[in-house]
Protein backbone atom coordinates (compact mmCIF):
# COMPACT_ATOMS: atom_id res chain seq x y z
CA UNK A 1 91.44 118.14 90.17
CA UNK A 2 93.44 119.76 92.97
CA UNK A 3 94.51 122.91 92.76
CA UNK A 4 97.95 122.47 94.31
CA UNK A 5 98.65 119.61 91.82
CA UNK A 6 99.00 118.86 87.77
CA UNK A 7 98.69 115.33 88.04
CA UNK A 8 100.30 114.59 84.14
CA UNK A 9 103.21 116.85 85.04
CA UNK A 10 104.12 114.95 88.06
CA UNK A 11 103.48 111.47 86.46
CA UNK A 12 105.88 113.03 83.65
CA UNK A 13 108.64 113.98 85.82
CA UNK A 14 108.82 110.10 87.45
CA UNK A 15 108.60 108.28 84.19
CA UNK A 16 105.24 107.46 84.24
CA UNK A 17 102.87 106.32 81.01
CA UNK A 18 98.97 105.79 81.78
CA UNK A 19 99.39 102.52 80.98
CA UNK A 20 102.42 100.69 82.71
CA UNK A 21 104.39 97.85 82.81
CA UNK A 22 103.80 96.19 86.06
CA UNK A 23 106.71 93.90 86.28
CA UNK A 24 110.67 94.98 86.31
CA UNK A 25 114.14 93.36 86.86
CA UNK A 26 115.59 96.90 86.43
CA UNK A 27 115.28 98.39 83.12
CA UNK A 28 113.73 95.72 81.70
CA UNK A 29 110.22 95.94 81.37
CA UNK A 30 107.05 93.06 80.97
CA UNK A 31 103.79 93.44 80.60
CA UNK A 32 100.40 91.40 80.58
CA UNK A 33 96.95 91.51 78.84
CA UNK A 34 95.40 91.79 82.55
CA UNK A 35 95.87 95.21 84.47
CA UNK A 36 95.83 96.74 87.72
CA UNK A 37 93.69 100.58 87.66
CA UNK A 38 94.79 103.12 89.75
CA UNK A 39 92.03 105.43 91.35
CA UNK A 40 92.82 108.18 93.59
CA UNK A 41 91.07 108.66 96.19
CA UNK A 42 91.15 112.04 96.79
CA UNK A 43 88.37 112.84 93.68
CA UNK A 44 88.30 109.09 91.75
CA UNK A 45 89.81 109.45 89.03
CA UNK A 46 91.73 106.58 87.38
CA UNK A 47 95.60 107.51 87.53
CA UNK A 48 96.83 104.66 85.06
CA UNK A 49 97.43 100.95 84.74
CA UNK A 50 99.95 98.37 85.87
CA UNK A 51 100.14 95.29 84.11
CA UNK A 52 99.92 92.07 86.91
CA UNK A 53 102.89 89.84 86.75
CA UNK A 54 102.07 86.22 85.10
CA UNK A 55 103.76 82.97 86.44
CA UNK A 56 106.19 83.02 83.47
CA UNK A 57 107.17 87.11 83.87
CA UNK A 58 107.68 85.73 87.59
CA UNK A 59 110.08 83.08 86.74
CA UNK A 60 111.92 85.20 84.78
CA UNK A 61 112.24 87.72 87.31
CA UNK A 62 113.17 84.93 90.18
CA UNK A 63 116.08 83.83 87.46
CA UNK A 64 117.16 86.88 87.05
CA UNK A 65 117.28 88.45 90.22
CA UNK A 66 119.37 84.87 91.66
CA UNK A 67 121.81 85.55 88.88
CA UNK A 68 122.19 89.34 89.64
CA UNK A 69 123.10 88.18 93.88
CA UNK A 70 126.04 86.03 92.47
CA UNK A 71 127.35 89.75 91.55
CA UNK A 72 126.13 91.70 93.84
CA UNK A 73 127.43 89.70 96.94
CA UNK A 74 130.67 90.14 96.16
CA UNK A 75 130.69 93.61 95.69
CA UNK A 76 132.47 95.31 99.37
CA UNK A 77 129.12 96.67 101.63
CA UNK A 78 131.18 100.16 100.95
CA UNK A 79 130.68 99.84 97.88
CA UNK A 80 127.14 98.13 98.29
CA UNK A 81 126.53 101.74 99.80
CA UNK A 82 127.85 104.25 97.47
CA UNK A 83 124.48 102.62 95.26
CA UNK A 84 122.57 103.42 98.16
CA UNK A 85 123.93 106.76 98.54
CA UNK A 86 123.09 107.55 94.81
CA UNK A 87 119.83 106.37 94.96
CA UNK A 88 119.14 108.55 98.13
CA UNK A 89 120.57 111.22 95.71
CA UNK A 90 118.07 110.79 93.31
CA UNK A 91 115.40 110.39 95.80
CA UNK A 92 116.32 114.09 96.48
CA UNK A 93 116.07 115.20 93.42
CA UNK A 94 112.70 114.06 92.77
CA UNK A 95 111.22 114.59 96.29
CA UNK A 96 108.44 116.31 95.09
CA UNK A 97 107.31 114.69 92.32
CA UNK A 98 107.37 111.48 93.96
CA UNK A 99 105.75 113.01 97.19
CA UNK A 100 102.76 114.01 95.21
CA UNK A 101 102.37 111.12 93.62
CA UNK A 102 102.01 109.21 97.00
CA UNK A 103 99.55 111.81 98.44
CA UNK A 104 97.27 111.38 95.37
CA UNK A 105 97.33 107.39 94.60
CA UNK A 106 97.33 106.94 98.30
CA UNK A 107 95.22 109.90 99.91
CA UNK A 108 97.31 111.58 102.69
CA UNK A 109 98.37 115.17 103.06
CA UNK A 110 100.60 116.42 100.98
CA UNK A 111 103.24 117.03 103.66
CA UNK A 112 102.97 113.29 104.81
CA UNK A 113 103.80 112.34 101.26
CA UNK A 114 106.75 114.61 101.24
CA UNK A 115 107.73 112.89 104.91
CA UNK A 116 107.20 109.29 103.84
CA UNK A 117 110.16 109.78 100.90
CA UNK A 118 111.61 112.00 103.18
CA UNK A 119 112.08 108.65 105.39
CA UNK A 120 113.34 106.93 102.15
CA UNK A 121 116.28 109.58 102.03
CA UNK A 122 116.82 109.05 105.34
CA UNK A 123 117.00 105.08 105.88
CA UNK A 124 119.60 105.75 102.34
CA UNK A 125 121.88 108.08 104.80
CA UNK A 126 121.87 105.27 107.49
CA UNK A 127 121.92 102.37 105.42
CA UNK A 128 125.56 104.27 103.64
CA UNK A 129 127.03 104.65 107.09
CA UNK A 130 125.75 101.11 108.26
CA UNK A 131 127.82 99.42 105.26
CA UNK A 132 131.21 100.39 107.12
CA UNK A 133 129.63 98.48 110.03
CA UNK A 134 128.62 95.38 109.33
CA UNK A 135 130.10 93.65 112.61
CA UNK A 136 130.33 90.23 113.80
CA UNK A 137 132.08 89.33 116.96
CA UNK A 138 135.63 87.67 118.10
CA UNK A 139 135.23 85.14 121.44
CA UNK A 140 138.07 83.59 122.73
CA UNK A 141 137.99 80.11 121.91
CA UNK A 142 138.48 76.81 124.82
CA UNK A 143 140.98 75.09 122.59
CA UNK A 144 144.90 76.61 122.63
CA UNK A 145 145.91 78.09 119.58
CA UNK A 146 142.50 78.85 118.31
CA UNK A 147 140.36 81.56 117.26
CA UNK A 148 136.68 81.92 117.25
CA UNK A 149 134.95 85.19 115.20
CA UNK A 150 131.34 85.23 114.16
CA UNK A 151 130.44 87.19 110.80
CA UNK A 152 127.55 87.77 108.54
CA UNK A 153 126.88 87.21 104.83
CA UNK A 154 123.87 88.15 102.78
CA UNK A 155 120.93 85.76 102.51
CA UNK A 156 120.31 86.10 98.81
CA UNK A 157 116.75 86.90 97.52
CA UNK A 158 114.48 89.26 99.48
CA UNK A 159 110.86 89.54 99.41
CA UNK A 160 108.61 92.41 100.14
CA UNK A 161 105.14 92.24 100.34
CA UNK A 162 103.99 96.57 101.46
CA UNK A 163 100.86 97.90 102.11
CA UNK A 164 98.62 101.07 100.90
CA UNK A 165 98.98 103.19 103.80
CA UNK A 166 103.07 103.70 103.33
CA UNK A 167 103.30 103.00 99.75
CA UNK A 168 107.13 103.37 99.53
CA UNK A 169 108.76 104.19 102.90
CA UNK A 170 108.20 100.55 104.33
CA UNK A 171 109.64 99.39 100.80
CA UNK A 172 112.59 101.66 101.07
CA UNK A 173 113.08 100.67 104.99
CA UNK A 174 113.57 96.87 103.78
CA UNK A 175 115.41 97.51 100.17
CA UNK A 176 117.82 100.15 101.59
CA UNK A 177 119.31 98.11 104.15
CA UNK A 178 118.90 94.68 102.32
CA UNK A 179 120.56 95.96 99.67
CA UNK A 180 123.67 97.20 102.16
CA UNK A 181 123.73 93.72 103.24
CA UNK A 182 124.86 92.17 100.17
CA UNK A 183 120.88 91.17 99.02
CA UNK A 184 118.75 91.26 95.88
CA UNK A 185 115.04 92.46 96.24
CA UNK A 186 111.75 91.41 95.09
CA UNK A 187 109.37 93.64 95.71
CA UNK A 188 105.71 93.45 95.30
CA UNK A 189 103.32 96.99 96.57
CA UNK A 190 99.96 97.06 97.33
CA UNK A 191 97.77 96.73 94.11
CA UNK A 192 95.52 100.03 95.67
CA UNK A 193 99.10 101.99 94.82
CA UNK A 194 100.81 100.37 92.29
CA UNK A 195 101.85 103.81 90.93
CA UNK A 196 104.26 104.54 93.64
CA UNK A 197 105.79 101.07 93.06
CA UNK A 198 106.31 101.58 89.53
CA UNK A 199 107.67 105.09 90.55
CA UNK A 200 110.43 103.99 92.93
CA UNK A 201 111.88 100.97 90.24
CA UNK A 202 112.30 103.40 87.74
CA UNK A 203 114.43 105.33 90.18
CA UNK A 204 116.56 102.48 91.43
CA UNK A 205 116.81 101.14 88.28
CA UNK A 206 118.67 104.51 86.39
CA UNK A 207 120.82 104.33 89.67
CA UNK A 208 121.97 100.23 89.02
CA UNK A 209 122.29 101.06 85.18
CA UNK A 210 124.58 103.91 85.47
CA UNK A 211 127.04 102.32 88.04
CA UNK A 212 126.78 99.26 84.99
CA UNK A 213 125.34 97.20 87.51
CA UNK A 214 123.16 94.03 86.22
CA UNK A 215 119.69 93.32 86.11
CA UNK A 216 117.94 91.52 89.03
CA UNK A 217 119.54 93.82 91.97
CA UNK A 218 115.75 95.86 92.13
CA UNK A 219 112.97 93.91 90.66
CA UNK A 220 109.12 94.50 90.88
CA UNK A 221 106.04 92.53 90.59
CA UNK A 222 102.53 92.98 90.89
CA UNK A 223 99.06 91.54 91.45
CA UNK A 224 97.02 90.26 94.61
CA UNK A 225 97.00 88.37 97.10
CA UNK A 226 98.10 85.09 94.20
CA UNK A 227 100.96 86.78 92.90
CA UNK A 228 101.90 87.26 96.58
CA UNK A 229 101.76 83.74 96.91
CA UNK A 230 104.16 83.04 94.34
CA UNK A 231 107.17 84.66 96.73
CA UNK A 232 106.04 83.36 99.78
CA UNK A 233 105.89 79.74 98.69
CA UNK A 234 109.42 79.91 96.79
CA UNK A 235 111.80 78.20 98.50
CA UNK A 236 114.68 80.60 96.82
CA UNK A 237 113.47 83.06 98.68
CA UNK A 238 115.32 82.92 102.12
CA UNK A 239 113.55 85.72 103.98
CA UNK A 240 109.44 87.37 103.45
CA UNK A 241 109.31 90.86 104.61
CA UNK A 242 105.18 91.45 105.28
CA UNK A 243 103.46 94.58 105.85
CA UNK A 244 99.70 94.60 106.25
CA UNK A 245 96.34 92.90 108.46
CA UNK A 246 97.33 90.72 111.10
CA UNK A 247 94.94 87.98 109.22
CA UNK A 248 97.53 88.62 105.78
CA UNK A 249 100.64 88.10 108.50
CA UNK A 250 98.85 84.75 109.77
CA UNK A 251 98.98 82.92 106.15
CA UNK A 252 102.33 84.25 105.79
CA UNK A 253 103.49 83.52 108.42
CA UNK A 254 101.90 79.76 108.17
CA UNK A 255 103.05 79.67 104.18
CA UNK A 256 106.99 80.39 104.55
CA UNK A 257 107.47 78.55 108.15
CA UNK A 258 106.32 75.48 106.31
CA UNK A 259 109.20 75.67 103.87
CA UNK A 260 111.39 76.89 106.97
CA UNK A 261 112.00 80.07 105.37
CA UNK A 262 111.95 83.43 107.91
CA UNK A 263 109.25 86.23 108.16
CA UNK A 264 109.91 89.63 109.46
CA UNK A 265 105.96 90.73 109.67
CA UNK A 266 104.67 94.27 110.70
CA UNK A 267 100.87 93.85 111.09
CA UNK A 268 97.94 95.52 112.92
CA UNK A 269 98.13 97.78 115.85
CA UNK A 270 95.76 98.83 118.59
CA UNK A 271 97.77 101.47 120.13
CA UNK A 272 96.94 103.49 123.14
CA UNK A 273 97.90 106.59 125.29
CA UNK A 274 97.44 106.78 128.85
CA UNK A 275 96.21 110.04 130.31
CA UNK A 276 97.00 110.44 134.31
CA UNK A 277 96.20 112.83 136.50
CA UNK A 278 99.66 114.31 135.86
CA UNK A 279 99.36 115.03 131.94
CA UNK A 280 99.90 117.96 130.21
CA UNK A 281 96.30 118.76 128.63
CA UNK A 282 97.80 120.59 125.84
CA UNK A 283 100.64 118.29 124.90
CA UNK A 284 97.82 115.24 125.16
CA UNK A 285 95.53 117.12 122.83
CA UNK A 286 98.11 117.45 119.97
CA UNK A 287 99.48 113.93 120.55
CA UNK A 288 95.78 112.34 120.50
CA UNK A 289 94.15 114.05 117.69
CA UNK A 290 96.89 113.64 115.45
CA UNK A 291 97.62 110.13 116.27
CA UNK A 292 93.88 109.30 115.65
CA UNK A 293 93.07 111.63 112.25
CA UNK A 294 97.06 111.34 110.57
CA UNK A 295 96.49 109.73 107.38
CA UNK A 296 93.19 109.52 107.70
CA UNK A 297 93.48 106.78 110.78
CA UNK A 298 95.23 104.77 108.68
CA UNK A 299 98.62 104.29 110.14
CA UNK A 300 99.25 101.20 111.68
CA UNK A 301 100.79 103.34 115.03
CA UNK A 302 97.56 105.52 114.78
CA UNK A 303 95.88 106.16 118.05
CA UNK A 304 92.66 103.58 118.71
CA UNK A 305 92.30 104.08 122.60
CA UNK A 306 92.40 106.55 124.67
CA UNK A 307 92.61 105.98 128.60
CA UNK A 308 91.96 108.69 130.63
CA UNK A 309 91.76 108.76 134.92
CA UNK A 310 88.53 109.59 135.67
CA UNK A 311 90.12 112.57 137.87
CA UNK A 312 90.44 114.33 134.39
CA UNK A 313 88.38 112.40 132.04
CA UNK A 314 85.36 115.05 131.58
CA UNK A 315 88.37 117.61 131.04
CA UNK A 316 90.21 115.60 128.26
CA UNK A 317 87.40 114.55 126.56
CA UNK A 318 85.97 118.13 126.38
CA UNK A 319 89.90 119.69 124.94
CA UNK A 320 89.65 116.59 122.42
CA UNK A 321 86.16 116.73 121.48
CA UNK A 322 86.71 120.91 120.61
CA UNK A 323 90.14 120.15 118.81
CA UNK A 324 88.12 117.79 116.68
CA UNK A 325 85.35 120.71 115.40
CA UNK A 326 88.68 122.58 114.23
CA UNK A 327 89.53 119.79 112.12
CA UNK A 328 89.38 120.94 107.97
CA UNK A 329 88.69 117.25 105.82
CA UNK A 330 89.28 117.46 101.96
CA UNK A 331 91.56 117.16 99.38
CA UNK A 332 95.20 116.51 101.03
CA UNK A 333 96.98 118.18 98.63
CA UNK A 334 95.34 121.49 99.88
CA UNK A 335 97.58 121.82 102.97
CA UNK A 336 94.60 123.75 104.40
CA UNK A 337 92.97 120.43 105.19
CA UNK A 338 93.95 118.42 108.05
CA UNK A 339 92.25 114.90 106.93
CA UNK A 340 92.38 113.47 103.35
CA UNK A 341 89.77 110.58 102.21
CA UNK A 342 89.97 106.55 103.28
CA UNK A 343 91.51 104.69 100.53
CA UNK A 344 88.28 103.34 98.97
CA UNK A 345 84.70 102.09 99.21
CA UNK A 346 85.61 99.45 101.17
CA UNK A 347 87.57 101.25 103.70
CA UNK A 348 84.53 103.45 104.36
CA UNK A 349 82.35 100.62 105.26
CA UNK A 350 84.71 99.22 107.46
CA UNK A 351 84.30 102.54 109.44
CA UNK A 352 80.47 102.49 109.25
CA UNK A 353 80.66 99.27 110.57
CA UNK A 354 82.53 100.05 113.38
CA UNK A 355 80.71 103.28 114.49
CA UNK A 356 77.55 100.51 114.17
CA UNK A 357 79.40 98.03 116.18
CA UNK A 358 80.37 100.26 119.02
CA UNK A 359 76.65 101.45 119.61
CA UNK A 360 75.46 98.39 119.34
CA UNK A 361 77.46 97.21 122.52
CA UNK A 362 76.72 100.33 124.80
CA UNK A 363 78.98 103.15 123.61
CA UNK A 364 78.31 106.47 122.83
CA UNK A 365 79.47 108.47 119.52
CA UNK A 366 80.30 111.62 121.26
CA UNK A 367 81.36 113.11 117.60
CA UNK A 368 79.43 110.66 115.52
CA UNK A 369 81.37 110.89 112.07
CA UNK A 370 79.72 110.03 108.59
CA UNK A 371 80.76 109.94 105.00
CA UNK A 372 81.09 113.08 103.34
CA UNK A 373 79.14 114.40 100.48
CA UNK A 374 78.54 117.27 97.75
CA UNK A 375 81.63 119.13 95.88
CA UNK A 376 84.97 118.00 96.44
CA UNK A 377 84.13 114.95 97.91
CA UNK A 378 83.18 112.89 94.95
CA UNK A 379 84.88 109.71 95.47
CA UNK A 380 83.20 108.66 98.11
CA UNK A 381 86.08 107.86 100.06
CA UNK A 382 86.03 111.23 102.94
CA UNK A 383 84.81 110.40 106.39
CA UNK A 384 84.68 112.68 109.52
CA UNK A 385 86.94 111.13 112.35
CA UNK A 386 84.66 109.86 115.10
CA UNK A 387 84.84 109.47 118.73
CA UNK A 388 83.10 107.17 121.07
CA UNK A 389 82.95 106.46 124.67
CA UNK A 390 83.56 102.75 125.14
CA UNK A 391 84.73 100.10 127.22
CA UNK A 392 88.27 98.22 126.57
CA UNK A 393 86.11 94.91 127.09
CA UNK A 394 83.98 95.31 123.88
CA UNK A 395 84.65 93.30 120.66
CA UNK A 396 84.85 96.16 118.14
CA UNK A 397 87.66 97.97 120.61
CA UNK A 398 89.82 94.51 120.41
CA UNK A 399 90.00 94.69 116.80
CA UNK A 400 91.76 97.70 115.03
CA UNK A 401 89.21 99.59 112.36
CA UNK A 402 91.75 101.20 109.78
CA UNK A 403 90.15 104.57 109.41
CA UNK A 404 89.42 107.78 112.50
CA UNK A 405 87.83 106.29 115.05
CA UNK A 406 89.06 107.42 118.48
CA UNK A 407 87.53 105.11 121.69
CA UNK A 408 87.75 107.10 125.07
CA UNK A 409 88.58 104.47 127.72
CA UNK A 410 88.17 105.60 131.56
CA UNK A 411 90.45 104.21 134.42
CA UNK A 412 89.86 105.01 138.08
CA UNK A 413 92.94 103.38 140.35
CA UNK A 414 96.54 103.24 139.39
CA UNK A 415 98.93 103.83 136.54
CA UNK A 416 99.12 100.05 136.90
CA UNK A 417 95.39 99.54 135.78
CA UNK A 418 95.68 101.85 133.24
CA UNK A 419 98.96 99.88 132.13
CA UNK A 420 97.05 96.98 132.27
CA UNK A 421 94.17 98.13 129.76
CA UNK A 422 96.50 99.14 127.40
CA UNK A 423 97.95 95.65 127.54
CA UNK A 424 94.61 93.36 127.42
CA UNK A 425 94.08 93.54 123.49
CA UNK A 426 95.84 91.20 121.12
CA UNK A 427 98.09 93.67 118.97
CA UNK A 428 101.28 95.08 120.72
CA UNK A 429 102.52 97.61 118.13
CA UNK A 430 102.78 101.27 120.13
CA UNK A 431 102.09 102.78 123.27
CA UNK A 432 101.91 105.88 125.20
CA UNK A 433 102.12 107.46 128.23
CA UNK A 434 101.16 111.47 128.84
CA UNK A 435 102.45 112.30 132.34
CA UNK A 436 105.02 114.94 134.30
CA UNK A 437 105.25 111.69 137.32
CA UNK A 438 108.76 110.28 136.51
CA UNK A 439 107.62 107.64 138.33
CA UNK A 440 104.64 106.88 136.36
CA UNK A 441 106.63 107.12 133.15
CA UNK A 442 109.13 104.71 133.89
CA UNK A 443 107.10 102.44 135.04
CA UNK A 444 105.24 102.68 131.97
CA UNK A 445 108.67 101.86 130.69
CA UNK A 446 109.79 99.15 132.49
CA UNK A 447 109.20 94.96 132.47
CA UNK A 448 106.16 95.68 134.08
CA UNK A 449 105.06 98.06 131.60
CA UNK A 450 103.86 98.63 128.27
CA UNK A 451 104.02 95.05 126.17
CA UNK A 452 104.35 97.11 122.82
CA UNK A 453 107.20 97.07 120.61
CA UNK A 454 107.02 101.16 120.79
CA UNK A 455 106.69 102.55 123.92
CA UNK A 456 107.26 106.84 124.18
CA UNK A 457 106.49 109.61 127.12
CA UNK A 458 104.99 112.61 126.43
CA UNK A 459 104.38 111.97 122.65
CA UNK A 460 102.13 110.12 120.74
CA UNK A 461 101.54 106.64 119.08
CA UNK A 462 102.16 107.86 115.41
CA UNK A 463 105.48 108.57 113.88
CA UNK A 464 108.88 107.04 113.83
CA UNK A 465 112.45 108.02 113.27
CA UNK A 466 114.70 105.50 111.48
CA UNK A 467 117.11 105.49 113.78
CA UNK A 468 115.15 103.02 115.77
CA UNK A 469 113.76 99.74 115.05
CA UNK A 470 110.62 99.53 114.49
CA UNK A 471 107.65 97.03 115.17
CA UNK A 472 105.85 95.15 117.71
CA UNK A 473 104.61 92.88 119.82
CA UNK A 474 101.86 89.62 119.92
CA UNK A 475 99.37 89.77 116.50
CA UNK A 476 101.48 92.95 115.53
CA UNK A 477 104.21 89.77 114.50
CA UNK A 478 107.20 90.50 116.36
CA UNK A 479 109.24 92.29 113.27
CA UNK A 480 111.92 94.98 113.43
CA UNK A 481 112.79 97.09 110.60
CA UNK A 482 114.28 100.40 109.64
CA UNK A 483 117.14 101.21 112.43
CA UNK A 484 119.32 99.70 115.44
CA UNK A 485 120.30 96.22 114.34
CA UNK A 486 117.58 95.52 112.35
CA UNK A 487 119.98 94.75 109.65
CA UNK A 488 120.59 91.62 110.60
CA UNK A 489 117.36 89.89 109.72
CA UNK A 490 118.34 90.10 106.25
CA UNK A 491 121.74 88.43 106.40
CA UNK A 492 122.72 84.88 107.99
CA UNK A 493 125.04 84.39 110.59
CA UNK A 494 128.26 82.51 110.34
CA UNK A 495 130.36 80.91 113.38
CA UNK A 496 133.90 80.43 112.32
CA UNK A 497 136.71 78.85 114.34
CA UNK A 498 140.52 79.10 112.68
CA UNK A 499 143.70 76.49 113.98
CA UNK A 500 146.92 78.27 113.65
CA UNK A 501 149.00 75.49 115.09
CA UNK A 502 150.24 71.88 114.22
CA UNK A 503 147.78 70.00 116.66
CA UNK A 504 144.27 69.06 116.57
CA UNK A 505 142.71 69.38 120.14
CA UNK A 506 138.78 69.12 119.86
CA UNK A 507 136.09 70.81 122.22
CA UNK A 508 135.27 69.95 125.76
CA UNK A 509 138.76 67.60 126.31
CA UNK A 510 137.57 65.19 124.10
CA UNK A 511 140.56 62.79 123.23
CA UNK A 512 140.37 61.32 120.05
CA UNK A 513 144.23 59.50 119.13
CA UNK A 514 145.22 57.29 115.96
């Protein structure tokens, strides 16, 4: 067990039993004879149980939560916020705990887990000053005496499908705002941390109880990928918020456009920096190697490709290639350590099988990587990040490997070819560009540029403020959440025209007399 943490303490302070209840509308709790164990990845041992959510605990929950919108519509956004506002409160208060908890069930560092609710408190803060701003638009209508305004109402049910890697920040990003908007949430995590999602009801659910709030507002479920299907195939759900493989997005995608419902998806990325002759070394080191080894390469903005001008390349790859022998893997609650374990077994073959793959079709493992073993590494799960020299053309570069492995991709002409590697893979998450040529840069920037939903100068691929919208591009699914007007995914939009006089003219001089 870590040093830096007391596992039962922490589980204590967020409500936690070892074995759980795995479905919620709020304070009510179900459980099921089948379970859900979690394992930590940073030294294997089981955390608890979650009980999976049967058809009938579903029902219930879909009843329930449709009842609770009736209220919860009409309540003003303001007020809609001041809830949000008290659960950011109480995300405050129990920063720590909760922070812990997600760098054990999930494996990152310690002060990632602190970020990731930190990002919860702060999509609360904007969500309570987006309630006051819930805009439509006034147009001035053809027709005399007339008046033509546009507004926005909530959709109804929610549902929120997150992944492992950002085991409550992506659910906050989605609830937070929905919520604002007038909506009810469904929310099912990934069943590798059901923990956190068991965590974060709790939470909301002492926030919607105290303000005497009814059931339904927060609900959870879990299971796999079947329980999953329940949401996305139920036509009361207006709107399926995805996060996860671009494969996962695809049957979404295919499952709720069938019914005609909507999707916001945030799938795989294959994200690159450009290196030109004009980059600051130092600034591209720090920006590379943490983009590629942050969270253990599992972010879906981590760094895949590098793409350096050959002017420089033996340079960069040297400065990255030394950064990467100062790199400390182990337990991430040991803020020592720069890079915590892969999330499981699985994970790590995935990563053997890419360091295979990328031999296989002419590259060259420049810091070859392998699984860790011996004392502190028991799970099985801790990998050394890996580097290879390949070409953007092979198959195993087209295809992102969740886990630290960094491809080193040489251009020779123009920031236009470079621009043009970055674009030739199928994902279109982020992008980067490391360069003092303001010229280069916003280029890089403009229609002729990056193709990603991200694009940033002088930074890297990895992280993401809330004030932005975030998402991508092509097999990345084309989502925006968190900030800008990302909001409005989750309501529906309304045209309404209003005759203040005694006549009835229609549209476009139509003449219509009785």
């Amino acid at each position: 067990m870590s040093q830096t943490i007391n596992i039962k303490e922490t589980l204590q302070a967020l409500n936690i039993e070892a074995n759980n209840s795995g479905t919620s509308t709020g304070n009510q709790w179900f459980s099921s004879k089948n379970t859900i164990a979690s394992f930590s990845p940073v030294d294997g041992c089981q955390i608890g149980t979650v009980s999976e959510t049967t058809a009938e605990q579903y029902e219930n929950v879909m009843n329930t939560a449709s009842e609770a919108f009736k209220t919860w519509r009409i309540l003003p956004a303001p007020q809609r916020g001041e809830i949000v506002r008290q659960f950011g409160e109480r995300l405050r208060d129990l920063k720590t705990p909760l922070g812990k908890l997600v760098s054990y069930e999930m494996g990152k560092s310690l002060q990632e887990g602190l970020g990731e609710v930190q990002e919860m408190i702060d999509i609360c803060d904007f969500a309570v000053g987006l309630s006051r701003q819930l805009h439509g638009l006034t147009m001035h209508s053809e027709r005399p005496g007339h008046r033509m305004y546009e507004q926005y109402h909530p959709l109804g049910i929610v549902g929120i499908i997150s992944a492992f890697n950002f085991p409550v920040a992506v659910w906050a990003w989605n609830t937070a705002l929905a919520w604002i908007c007038g909506d009810v949430c469904v929310w099912k995590p990934s069943e590798k941390t059901p923990l956190c999602g068991v965590a974060c009801q709790k939470i909301a659910a002492e926030v919607f109880a105290k303000n005497n709030l009814p059931e339904g507002i927060s609900c959870l479920i879990n299971g796999d990928y079947k329980v999953g299907e329940l949401l996305t195939k139920d036509t009361r759900v207006p709107l399926i918020s995805a996060t996860g493989s671009t494969r996962m997005g695809r049957i979404v995608a295919k499952t709720v456009g069938e019914r005609l419902g909507k999707s916001l998806l945030e799938l795989g990325g294959n994200n690159a920096i450009i290196v030109t002759p004009d980059a600051d070394i130092k600034m591209t080191v720090i920006g590379a190697v943490f983009g590629a080894v942050g969270t253990a390469g599992q972010r879906c903005t981590s760094t895949r490709r590098l793409i350096i001008h050959e002017s420089i390349y033996d340079k960069v790859k040297t400065a990255v290639v030394e950064a990467y022998k100062q790199l400390r893997i182990g337990n991430p609650l040991d803020q020592k350590n720069h890079v915590g374990p892969l999330i499981d077994t699985d994970a790590v073959k995935n990563y053997q099988t890419a360091l295979k793959a990328v031999v296989a079709e002419g590259g060259n493992l420049i810091v070859e990587g392998g699984i860790l073993q011996g004392e502190g590494y028991e799970s099985g799960c801790y990998v050394k990040p890996a580097i290879a020299e390949a070409k953007n053309s092979f198959d195993i570069v087209q295809h992102e490997t969740f886990a630290p492995v960094l491809y080193l991709l040489k251009y020779s002409g123009s920031v236009e070819d470079a621009i043009a590697l970055q674009n030739n893979v199928a994902q279109g998450l982020s992008s980067a560009i490391m360069t003092n040529n303001l010229r280069e840069a916003e280029l890089f920037l403009s229609h002729a540029g990056s193709d990603c939903g991200i694009a940033n100068v002088n930074i890297g691929t990895s992280g993401a403020e809330i004030g932005g919208a975030f998402g991508g591009e092509k097999d990345t699914g084309g989502g925006r959440e968190s900030g800008s007007d990302a909001w409005k995914i989750y309501m529906r939009r309304q045209t309404n025209t209003i005759n203040y006089t005694t006549e009835l003219p229609l549209a476009q001089g139509i003449k219509f007399d009785l």
